[in-house]
Protein backbone atom coordinates (compact mmCIF):
# COMPACT_ATOMS: atom_id res chain seq x y z
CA UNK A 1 -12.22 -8.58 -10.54
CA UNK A 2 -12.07 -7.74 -14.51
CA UNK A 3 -8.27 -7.42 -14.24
CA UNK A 4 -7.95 -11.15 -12.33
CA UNK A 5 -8.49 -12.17 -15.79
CA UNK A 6 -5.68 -12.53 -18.30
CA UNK A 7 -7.51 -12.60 -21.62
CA UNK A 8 -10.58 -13.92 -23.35
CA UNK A 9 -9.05 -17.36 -24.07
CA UNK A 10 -8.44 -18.04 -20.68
CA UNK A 11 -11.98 -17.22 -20.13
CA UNK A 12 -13.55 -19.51 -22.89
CA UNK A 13 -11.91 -22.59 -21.17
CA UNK A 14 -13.26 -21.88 -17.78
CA UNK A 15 -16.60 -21.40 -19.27
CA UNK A 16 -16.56 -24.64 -21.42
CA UNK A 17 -15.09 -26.61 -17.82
CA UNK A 18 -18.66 -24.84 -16.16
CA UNK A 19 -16.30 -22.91 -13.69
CA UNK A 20 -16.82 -19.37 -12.61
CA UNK A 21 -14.97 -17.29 -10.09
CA UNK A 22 -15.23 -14.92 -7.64
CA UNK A 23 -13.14 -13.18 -5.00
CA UNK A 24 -13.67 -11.38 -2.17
CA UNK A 25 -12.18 -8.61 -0.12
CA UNK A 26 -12.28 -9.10 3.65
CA UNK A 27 -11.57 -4.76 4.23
CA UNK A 28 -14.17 -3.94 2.37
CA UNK A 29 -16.29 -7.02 2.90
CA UNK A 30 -16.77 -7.23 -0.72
CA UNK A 31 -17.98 -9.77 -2.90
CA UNK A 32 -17.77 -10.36 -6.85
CA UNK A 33 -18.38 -12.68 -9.10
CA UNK A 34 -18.05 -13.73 -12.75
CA UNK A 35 -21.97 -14.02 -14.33
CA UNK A 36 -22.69 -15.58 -17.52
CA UNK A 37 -24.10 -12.90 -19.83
CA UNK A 38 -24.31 -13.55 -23.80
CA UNK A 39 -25.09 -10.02 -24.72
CA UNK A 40 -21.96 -9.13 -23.64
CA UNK A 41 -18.57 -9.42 -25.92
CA UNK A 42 -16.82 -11.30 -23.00
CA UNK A 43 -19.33 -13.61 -22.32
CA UNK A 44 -19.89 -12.46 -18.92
CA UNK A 45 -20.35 -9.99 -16.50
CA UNK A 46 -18.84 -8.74 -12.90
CA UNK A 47 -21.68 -8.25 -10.62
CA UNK A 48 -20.20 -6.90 -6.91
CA UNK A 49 -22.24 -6.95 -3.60
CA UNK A 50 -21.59 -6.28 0.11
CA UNK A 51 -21.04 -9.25 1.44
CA UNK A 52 -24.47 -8.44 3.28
CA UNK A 53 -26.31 -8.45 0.12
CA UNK A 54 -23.82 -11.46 -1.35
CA UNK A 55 -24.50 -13.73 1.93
CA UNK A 56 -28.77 -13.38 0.39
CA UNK A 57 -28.36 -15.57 -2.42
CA UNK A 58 -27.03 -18.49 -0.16
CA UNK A 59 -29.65 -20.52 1.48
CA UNK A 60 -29.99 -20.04 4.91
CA UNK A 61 -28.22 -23.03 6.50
CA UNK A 62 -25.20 -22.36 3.93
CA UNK A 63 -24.42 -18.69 5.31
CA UNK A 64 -22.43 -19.23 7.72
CA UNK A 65 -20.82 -22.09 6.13
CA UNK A 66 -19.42 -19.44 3.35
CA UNK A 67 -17.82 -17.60 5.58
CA UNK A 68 -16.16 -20.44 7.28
CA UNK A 69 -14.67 -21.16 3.62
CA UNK A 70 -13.55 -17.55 3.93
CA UNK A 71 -11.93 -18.19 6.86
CA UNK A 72 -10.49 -21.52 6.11
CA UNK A 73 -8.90 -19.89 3.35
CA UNK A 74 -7.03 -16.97 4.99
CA UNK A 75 -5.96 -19.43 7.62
CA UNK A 76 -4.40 -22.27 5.76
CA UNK A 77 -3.66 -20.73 2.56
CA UNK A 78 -6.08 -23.36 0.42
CA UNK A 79 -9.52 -24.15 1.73
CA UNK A 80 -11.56 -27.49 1.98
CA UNK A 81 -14.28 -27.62 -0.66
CA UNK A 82 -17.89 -26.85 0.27
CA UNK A 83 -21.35 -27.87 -1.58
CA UNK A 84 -23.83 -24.63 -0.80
CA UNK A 85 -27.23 -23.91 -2.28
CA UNK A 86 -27.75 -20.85 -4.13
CA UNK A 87 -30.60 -19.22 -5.85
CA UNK A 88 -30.30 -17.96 -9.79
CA UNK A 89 -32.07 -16.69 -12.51
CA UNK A 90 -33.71 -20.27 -13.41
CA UNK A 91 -34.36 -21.12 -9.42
CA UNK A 92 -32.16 -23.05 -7.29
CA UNK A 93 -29.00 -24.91 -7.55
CA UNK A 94 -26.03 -26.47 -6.04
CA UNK A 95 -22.99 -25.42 -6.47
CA UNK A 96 -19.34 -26.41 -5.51
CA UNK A 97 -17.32 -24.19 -4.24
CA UNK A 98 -13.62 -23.40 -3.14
CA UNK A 99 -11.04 -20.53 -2.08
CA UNK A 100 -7.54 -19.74 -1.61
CA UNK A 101 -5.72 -16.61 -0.31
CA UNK A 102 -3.61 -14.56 -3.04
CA UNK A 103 -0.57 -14.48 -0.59
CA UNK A 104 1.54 -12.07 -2.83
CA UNK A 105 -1.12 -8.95 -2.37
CA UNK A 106 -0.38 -6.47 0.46
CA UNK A 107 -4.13 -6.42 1.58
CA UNK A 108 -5.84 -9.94 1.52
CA UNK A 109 -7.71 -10.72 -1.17
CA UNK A 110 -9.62 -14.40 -1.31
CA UNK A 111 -10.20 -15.57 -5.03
CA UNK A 112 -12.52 -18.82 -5.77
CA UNK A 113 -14.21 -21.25 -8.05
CA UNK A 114 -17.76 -22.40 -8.33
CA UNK A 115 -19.01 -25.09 -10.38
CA UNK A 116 -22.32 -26.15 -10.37
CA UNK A 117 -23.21 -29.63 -9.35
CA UNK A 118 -25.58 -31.21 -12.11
CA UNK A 119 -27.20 -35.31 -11.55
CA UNK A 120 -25.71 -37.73 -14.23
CA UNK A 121 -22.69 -35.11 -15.22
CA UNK A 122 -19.60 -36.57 -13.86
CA UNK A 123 -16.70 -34.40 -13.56
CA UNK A 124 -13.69 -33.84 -15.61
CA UNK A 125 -11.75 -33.03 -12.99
CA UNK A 126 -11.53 -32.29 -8.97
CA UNK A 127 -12.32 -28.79 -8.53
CA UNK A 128 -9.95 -28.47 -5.13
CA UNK A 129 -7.04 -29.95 -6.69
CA UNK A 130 -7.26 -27.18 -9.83
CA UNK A 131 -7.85 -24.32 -7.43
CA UNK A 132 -4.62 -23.79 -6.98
CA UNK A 133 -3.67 -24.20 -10.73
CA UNK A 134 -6.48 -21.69 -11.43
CA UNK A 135 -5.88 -19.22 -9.15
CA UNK A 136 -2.71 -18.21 -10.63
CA UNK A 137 -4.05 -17.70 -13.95
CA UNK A 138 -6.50 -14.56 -12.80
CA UNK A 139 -3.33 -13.04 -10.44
CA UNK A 140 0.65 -12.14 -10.77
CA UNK A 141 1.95 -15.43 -8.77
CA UNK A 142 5.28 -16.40 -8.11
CA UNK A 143 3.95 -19.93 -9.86
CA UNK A 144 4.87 -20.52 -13.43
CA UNK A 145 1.96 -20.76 -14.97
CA UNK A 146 1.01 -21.59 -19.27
CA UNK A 147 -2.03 -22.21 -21.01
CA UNK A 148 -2.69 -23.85 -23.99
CA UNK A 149 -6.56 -24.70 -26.09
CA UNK A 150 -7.19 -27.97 -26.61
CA UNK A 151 -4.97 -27.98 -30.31
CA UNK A 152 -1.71 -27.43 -28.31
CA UNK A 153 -1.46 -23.72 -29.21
CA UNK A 154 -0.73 -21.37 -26.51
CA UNK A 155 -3.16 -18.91 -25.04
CA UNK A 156 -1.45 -17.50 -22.00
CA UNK A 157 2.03 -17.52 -19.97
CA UNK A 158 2.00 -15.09 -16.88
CA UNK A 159 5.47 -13.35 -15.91
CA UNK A 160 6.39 -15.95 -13.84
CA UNK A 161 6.76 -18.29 -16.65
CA UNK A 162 8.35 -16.22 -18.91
CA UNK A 163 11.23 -15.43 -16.17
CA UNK A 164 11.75 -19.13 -15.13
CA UNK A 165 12.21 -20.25 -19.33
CA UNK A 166 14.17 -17.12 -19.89
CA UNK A 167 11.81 -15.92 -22.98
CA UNK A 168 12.29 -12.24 -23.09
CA UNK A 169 8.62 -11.40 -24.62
CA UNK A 170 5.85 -13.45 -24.67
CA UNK A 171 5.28 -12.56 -28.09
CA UNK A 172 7.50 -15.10 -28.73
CA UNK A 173 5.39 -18.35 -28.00
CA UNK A 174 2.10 -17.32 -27.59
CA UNK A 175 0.05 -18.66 -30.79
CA UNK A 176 2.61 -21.33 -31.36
CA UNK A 177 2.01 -24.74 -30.75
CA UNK A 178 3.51 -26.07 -27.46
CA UNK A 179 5.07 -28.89 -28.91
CA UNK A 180 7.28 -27.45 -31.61
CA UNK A 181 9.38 -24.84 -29.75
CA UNK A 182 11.67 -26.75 -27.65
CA UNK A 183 14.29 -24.35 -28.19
CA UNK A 184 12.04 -22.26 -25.45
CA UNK A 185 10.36 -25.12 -23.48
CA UNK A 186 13.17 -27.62 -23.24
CA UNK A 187 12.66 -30.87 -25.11
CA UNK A 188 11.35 -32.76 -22.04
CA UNK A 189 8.52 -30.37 -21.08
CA UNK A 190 7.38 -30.36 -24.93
CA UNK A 191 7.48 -34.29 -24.61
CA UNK A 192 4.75 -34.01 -21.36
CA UNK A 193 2.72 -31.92 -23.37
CA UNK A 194 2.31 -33.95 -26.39
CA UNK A 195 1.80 -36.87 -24.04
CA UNK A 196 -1.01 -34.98 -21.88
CA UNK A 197 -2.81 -34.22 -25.39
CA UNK A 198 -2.34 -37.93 -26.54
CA UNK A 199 -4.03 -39.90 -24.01
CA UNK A 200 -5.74 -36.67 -21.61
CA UNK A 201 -4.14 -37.78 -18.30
CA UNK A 202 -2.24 -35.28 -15.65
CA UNK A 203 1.44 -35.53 -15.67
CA UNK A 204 3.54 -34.84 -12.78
CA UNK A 205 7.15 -33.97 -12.70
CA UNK A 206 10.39 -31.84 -12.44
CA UNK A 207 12.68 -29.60 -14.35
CA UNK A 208 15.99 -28.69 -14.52
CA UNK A 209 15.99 -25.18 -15.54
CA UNK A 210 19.72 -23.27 -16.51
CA UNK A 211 20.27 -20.00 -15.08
CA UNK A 212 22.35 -17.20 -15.66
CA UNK A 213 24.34 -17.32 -12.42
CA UNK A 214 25.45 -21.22 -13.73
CA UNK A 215 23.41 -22.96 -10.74
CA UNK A 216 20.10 -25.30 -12.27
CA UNK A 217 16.82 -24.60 -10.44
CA UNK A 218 14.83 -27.62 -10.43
CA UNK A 219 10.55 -26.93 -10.98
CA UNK A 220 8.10 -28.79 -9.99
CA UNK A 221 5.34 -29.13 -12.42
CA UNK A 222 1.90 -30.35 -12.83
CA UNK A 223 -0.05 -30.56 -16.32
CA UNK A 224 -3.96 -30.89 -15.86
CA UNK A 225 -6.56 -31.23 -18.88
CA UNK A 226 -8.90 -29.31 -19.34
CA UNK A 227 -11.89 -31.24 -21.30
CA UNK A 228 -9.68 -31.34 -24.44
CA UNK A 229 -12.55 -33.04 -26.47
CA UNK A 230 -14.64 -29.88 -26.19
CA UNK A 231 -13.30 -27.29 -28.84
CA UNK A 232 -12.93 -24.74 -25.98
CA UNK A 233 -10.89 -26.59 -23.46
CA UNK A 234 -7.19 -26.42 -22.88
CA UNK A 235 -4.40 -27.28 -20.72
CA UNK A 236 -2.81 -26.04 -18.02
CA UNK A 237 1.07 -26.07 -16.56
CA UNK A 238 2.02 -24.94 -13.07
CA UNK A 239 5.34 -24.96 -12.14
CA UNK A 240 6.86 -23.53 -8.66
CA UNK A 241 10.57 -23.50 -7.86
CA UNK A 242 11.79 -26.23 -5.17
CA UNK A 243 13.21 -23.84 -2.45
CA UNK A 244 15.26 -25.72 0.11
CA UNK A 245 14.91 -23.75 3.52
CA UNK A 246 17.11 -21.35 4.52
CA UNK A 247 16.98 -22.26 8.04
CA UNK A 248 16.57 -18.39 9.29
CA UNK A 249 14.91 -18.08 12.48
CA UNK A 250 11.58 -16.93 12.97
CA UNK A 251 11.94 -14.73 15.64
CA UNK A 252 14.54 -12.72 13.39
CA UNK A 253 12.05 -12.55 10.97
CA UNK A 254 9.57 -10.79 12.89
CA UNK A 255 11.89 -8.27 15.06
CA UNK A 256 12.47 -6.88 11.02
CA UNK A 257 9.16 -6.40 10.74
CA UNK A 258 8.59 -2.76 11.42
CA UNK A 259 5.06 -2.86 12.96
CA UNK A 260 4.05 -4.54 16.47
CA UNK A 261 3.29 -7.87 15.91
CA UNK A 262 1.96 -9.95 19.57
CA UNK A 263 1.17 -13.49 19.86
CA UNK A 264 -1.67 -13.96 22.72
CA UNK A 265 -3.33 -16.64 24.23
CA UNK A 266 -7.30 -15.98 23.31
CA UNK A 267 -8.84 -18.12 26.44
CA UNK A 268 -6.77 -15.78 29.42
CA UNK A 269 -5.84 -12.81 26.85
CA UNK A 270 -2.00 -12.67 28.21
CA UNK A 271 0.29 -11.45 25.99
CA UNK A 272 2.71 -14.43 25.10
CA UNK A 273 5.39 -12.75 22.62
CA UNK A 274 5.98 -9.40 21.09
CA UNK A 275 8.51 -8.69 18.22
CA UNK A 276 10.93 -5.71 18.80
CA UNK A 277 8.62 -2.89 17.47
CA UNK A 278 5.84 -4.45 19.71
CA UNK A 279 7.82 -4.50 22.58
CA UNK A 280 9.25 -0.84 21.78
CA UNK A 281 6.30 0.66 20.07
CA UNK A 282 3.87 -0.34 22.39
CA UNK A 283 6.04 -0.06 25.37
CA UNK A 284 6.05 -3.86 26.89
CA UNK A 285 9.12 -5.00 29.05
CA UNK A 286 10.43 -8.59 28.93
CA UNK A 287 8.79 -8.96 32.56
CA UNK A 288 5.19 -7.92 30.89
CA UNK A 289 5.19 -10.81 28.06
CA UNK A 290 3.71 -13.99 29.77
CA UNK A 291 1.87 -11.86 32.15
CA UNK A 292 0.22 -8.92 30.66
CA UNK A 293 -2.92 -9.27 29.09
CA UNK A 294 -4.31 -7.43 26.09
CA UNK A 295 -7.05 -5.94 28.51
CA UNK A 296 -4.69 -4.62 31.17
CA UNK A 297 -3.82 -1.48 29.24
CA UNK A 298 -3.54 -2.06 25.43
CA UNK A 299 -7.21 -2.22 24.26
CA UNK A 300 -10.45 -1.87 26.36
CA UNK A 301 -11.95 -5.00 28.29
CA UNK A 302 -15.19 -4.38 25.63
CA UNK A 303 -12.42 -4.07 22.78
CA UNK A 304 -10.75 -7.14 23.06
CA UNK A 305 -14.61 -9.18 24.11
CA UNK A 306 -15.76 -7.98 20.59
CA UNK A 307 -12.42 -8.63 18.94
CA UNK A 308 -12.70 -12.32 20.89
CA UNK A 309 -16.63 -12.64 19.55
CA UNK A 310 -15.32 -12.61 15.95
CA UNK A 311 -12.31 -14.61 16.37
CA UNK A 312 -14.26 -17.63 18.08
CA UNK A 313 -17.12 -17.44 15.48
CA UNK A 314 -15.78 -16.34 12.45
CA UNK A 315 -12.01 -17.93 12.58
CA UNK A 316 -10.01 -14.55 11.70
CA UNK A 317 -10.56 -10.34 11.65
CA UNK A 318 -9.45 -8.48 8.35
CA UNK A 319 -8.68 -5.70 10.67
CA UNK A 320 -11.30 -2.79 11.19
CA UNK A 321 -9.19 0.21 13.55
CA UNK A 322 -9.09 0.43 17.23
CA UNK A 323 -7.85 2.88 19.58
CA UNK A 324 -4.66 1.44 21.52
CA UNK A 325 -3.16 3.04 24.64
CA UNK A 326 0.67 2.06 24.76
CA UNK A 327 2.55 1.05 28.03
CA UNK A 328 4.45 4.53 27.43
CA UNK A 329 1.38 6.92 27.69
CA UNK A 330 0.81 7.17 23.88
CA UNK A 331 -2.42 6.75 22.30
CA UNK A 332 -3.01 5.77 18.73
CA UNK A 333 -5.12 3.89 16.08
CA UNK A 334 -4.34 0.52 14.35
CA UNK A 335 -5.87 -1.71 11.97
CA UNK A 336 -5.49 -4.96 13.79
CA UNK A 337 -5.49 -8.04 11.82
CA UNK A 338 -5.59 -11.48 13.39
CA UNK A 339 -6.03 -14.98 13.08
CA UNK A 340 -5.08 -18.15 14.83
CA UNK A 341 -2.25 -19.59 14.33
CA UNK A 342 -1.96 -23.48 14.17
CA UNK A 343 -5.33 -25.50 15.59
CA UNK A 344 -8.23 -23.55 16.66
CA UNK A 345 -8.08 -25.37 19.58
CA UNK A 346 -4.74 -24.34 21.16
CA UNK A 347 -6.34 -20.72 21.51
CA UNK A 348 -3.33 -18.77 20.27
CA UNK A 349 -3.69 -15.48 17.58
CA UNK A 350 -1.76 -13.46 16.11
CA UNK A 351 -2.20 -9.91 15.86
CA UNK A 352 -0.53 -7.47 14.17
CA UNK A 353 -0.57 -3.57 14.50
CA UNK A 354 -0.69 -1.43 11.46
CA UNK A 355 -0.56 1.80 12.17
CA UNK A 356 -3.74 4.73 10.56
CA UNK A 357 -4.04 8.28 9.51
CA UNK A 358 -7.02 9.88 11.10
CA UNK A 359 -7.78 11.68 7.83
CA UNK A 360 -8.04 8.95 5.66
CA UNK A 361 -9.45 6.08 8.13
CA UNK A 362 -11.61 8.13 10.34
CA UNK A 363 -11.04 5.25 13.00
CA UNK A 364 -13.65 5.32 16.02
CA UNK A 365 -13.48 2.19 18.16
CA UNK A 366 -17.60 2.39 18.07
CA UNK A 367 -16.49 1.69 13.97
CA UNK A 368 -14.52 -1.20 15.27
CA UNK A 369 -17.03 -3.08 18.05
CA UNK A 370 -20.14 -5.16 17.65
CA UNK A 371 -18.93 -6.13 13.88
CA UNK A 372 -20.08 -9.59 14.16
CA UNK A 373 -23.35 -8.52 16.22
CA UNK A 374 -23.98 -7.63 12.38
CA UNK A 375 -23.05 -10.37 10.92
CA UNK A 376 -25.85 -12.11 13.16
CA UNK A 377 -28.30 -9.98 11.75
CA UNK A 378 -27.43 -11.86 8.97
CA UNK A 379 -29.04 -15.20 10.18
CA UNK A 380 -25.34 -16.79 10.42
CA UNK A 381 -26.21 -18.59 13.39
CA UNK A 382 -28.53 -21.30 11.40
């Protein structure tokens, strides 16, 4: 968690907006979060739980409610926001909250925001629409992503930034004030910022950005205020890269991909499409796919139940290891990680094979089953 944030600055302006964060890591189902502390030189402190001993500070009804968040986030990317009561230090509250999946990690990792709700205090902003924004600040993102305090002068710029303006050390602007160093920002971004500072609106646009190859890349760029009357708020500038599609096909995609990936329908478990290392790893002829079902030899009948249990209720599976017996005699272990892919309702998943070392997983399909038979000892069901 401590290294998800860039610097103090940063820090000060989320405080001063009444945000804190937290993220959460779905292998080892743990939780942290930022907690205001004013003994401490940051300000705060990191407290991390289980997500066992996180889920106790929710109020009952709101339990399982977090977790669909959780879920709503590694499924679409960006999850809807959710109003949860929680218990703290001066009693109860209510608090905001909302997640998104950091999609350039190798392992998952969900990050949020919380903000507490308070009567007759109207909101600066809409939390959902900054998550985003925000998100980028505590991780390396592909998004171009600046930060200034509420004079104009620059607190942060993540790599991503510095890449897309062609600044070779970020030395260069940080401490400066935004709007007098066009030579770096281009005369029409510094114009948006002195406008966004003027009258405290958000300003949407593009860029035309020179590159060394001779082609422009055009940005896309949103500046949001961040309560600039308060002497610890700020600004903030996202800016991604408008990509046209490449128009490569999917199914290349995935035969590339060196571990089995399936797609299966979760209401009659058949097997409805394996990439190449699937169908070769796991030994499953053209004939099999539309037929076979994950029961029929791959995983037990009590395997894929439990894996279905979680699915239905919780919406995805981070991947705890399971024994799998390929159609060419082999037995091995596999993280499997799965989720649905498009509408819950359409009943297909995705699953996707990643192979274990014995030594350093210890997998046990007894390890593997009756994981969400816990997570209903944890009152969920309410």
């Amino acid at each position: 968690m401590r290294q998800l944030v860039p610097n103090s600055e940063t820090s000060a302006i989320l405080s001063t907006l009444g945000v804190s964060y937290w993220a959460y890591d779905p292998i080892a189902q743990e939780l942290c979060w930022q907690r205001t502390d004013v003994t401490s030189v940051r300000g705060y402190r990191v407290a991390k739980f289980t997500i066992q001993q996180a889920l106790q500070f929710y109020a009952q009804p709101d339990r399982k409610r977090f977790m669909q968040l959780i879920s709503d986030a590694v499924h679409n990317g960006l999850s809807s926001p959710i109003q949860v009561t929680m218990k703290t230090e001066a009693g109860t509250a209510s608090f905001e909250l909302v997640a998104a999946l950091v999609s350039d990690k190798k392992a998952p990792l969900i990050v949020g925001l919380m903000k507490e709700c308070r009567a007759n205090s109207p909101s600066a902003f809409e939390l959902p629409n900054f998550l985003k924004g925000l998100s980028h600040v505590f991780v390396s993102s592909p998004a171009a992503v600046l930060m200034t305090d509420s004079k104009g002068v620059i607190r942060f710029a993540n790599q991503a930034f510095l890449r897309s303006f062609a600044i070779k050390n970020a030395k260069h602007i940080i401490g400066r004030d935004v709007r007098t160093i066009p030579n770096h920002l281009g005369k029409r971004l510094v114009v948006s910022f002195s406008d966004l500072l003027e009258n405290n609106k958000e300003i949407q646009g593009s860029l035309q950005l020179p590159q060394a190859a001779g082609q422009a890349q055009e940005l896309q760029f949103r500046l949001h205020p961040l309560e600039l009357s308060h002497p610890h708020g700020g600004c903030i500038f996202v800016g991604e890269a408008n990509r046209q599609p490449e128009g490569i096909d999917a199914t290349n995609v995935l035969d590339a991909v060196p571990t089995p990936i399936l797609v299966a329908d979760l209401g009659s478990r058949r097997i409805i499409y394996a990439n190449k290392a699937g169908r070769g790893e796991l030994g499953l002829s053209a004939t099999q796919i539309g037929t076979e079902r994950l029961s029929d030899k791959l995983m037990s009948a009590a395997d894929v139940r439990d894996l279905t249990e979680v699915l239905e209720s919780v919406g995805w599976d981070a991947g705890r290891v399971w024994q799998v017996e390929s159609h060419i005699g082999l037995k091995r272990h596999y993280r499997i990680r799965s989720c649905f892919i498009g509408e819950r309702t359409n009943q297909q998943i995705v699953l996707e094979f990643l192979p274990v070392r014995k030594a350093k997983d210890k997998p046990a399909n007894e390890k593997a089953q009756n994981f969400f038979t816990r997570l209903l000892d944890l009152n969920l069901t309410n």
